[in-house]
N, C-alpha and C. Protein backbone atom coordinates (compact mmCIF):
# COMPACT_ATOMS: atom_id res chain seq x y z
N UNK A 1 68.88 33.21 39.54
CA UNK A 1 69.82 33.12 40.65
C UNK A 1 69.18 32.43 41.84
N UNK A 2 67.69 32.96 42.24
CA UNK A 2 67.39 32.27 43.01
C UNK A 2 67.15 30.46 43.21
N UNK A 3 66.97 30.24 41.76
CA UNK A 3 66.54 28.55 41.42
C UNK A 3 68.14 27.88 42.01
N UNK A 4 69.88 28.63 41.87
CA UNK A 4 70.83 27.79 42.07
C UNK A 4 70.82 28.25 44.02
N UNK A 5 70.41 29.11 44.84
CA UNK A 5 70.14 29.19 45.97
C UNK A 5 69.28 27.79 46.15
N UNK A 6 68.30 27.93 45.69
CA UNK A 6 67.35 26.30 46.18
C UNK A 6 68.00 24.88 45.45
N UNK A 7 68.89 24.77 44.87
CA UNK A 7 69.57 23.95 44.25
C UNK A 7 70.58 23.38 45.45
N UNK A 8 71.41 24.58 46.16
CA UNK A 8 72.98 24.59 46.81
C UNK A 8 71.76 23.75 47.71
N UNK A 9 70.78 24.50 48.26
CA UNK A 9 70.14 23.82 50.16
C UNK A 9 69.66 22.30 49.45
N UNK A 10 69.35 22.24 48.92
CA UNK A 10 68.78 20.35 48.44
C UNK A 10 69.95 19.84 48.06
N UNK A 11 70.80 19.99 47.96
CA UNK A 11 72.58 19.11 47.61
C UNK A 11 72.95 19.22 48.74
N UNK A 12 72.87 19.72 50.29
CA UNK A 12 73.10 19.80 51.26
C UNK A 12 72.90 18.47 52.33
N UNK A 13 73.98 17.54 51.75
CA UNK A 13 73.42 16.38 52.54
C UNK A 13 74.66 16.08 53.43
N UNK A 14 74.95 14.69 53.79
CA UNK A 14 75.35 14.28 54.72
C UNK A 14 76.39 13.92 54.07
N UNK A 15 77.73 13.70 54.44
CA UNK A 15 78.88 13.26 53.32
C UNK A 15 78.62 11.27 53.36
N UNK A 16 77.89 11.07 54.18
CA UNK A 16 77.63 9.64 54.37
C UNK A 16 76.35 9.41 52.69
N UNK A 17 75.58 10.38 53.55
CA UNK A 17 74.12 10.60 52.26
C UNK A 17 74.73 10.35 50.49
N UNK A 18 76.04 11.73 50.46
CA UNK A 18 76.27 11.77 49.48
C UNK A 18 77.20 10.44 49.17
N UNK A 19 77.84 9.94 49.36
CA UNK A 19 78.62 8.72 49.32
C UNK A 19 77.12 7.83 48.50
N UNK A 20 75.83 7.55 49.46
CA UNK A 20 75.37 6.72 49.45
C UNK A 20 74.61 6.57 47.84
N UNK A 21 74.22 7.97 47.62
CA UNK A 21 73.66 8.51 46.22
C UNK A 21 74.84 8.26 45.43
N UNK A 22 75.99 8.60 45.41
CA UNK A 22 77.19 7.92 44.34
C UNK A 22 77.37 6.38 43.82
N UNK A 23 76.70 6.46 45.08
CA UNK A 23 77.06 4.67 44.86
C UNK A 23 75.55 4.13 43.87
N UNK A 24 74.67 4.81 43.98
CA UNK A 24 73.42 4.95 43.11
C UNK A 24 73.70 5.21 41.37
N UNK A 25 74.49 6.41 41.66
CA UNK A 25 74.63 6.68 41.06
C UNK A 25 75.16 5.84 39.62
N UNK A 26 76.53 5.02 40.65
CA UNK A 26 77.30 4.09 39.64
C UNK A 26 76.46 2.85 39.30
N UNK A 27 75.68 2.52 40.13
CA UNK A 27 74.55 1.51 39.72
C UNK A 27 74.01 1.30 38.22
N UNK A 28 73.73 2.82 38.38
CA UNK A 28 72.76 3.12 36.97
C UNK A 28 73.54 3.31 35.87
N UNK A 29 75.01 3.65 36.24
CA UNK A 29 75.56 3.76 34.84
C UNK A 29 76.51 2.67 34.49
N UNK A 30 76.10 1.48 35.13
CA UNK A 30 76.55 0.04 35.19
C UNK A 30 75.44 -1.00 34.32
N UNK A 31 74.21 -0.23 34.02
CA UNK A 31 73.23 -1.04 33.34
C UNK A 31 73.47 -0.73 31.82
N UNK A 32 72.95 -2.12 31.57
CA UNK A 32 73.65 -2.44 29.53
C UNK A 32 72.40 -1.53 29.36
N UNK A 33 71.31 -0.96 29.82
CA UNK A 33 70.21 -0.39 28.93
C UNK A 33 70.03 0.90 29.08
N UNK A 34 71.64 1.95 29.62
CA UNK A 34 71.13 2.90 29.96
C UNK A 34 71.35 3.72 28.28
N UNK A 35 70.68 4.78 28.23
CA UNK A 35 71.16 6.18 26.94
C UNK A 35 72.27 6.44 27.38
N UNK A 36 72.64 6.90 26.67
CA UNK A 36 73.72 8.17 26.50
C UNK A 36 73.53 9.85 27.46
N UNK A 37 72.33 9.95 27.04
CA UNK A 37 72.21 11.13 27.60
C UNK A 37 71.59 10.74 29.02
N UNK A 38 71.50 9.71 29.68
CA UNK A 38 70.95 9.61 30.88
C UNK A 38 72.30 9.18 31.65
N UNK A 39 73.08 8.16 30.66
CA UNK A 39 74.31 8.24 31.45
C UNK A 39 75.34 9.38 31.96
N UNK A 40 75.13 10.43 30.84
CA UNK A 40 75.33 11.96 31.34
C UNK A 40 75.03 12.41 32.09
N UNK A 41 73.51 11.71 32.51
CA UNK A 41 73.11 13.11 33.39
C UNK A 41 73.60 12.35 34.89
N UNK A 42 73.62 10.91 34.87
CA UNK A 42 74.20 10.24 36.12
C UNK A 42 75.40 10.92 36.30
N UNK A 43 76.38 11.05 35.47
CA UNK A 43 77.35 11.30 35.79
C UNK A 43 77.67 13.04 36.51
N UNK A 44 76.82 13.18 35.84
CA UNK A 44 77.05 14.99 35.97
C UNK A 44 76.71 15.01 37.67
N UNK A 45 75.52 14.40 37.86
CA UNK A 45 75.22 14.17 39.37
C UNK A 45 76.36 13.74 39.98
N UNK A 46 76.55 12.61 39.54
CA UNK A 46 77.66 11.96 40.63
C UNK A 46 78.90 13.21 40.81
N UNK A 47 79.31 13.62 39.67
CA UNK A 47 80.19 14.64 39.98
C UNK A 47 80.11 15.98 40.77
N UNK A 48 78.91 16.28 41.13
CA UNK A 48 78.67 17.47 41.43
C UNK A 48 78.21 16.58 43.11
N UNK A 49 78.10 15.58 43.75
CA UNK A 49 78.04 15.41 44.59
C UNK A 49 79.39 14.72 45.80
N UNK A 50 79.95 14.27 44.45
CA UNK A 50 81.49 13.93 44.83
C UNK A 50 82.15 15.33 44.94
N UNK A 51 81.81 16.38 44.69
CA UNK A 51 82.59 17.88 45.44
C UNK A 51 81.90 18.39 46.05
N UNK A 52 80.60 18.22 46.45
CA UNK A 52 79.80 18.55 47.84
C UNK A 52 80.53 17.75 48.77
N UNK A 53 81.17 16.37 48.62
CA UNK A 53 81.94 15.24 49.20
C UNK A 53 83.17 15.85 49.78
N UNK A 54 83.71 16.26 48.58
CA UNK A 54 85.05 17.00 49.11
C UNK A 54 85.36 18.54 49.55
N UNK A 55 84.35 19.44 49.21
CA UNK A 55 84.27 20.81 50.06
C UNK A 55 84.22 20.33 51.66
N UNK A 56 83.01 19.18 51.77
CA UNK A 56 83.02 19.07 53.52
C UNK A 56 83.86 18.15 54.45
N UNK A 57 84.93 17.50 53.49
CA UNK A 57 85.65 16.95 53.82
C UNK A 57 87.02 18.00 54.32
N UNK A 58 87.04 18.68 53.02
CA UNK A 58 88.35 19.70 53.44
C UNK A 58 87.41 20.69 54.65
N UNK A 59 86.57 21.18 55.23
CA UNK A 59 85.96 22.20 55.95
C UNK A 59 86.55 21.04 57.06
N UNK A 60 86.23 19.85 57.36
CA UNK A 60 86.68 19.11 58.06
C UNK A 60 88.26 18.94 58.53
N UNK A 61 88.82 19.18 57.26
CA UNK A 61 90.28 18.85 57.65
C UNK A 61 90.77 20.55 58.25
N UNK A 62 90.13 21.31 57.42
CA UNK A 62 90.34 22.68 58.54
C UNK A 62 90.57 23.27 59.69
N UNK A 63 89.15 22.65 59.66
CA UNK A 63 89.30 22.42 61.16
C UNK A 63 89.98 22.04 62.02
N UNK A 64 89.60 20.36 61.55
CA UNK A 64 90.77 19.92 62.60
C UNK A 64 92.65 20.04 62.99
N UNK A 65 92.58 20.99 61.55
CA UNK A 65 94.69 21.56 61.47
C UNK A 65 94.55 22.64 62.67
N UNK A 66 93.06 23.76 62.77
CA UNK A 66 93.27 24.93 63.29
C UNK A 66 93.13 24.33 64.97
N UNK A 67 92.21 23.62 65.30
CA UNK A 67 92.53 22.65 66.76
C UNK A 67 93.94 22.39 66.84
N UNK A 68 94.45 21.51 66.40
CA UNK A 68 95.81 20.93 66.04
C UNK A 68 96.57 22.28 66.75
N UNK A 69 96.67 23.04 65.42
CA UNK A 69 97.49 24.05 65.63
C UNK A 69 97.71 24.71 67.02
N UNK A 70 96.69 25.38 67.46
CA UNK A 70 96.96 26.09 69.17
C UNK A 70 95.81 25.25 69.96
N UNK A 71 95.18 24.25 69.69
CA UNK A 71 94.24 23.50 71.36
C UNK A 71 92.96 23.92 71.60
N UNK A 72 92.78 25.41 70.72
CA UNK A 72 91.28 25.60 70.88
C UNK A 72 90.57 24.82 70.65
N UNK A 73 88.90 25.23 71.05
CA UNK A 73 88.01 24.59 69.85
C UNK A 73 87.06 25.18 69.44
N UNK A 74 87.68 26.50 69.01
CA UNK A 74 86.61 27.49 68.65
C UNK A 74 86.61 26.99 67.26
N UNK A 75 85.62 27.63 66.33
CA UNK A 75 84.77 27.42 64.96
C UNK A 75 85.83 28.03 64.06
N UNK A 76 86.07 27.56 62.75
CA UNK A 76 86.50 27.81 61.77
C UNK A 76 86.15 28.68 61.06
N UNK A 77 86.44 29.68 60.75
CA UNK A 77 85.69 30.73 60.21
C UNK A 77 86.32 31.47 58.90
């Protein structure tokens, strides 16, 4: 349990960061010489960083509905 705790804090990047690693990502699984099982494992990455992508995107859109909503700008909680 503890190894997916140190897993979640190192996937903890920037939604710019993670964009930038996707785009890495598709690089590598764009080459005529990759395996099979490495193209897997690109992919598995890319996927698991494309919903680190979209958890902080929606925390984002949260937010900004609950501003919206009454003018505060207290924290989303």
């Amino acid at each position: 349990m503890a190894a997916k705790k140190t897993e979640d804090k190192k996937e903890k990047l920037s939604v710019e960061e993670a964009f930038s690693k996707i785009e890495e990502k598709i690089h590598a699984l764009e080459k005529d010489d990759i395996s099979l099982e490495d193209s897997f494992k690109e992919y598995q990455e890319g996927m698991k960083l494309l919903k680190n992508c979209h958890e902080a995107i929606e925390e984002v859109e949260l937010k900004v509905q609950k501003i919206a909503k009454n003018g505060s700008l207290e924290d989303f909680e």
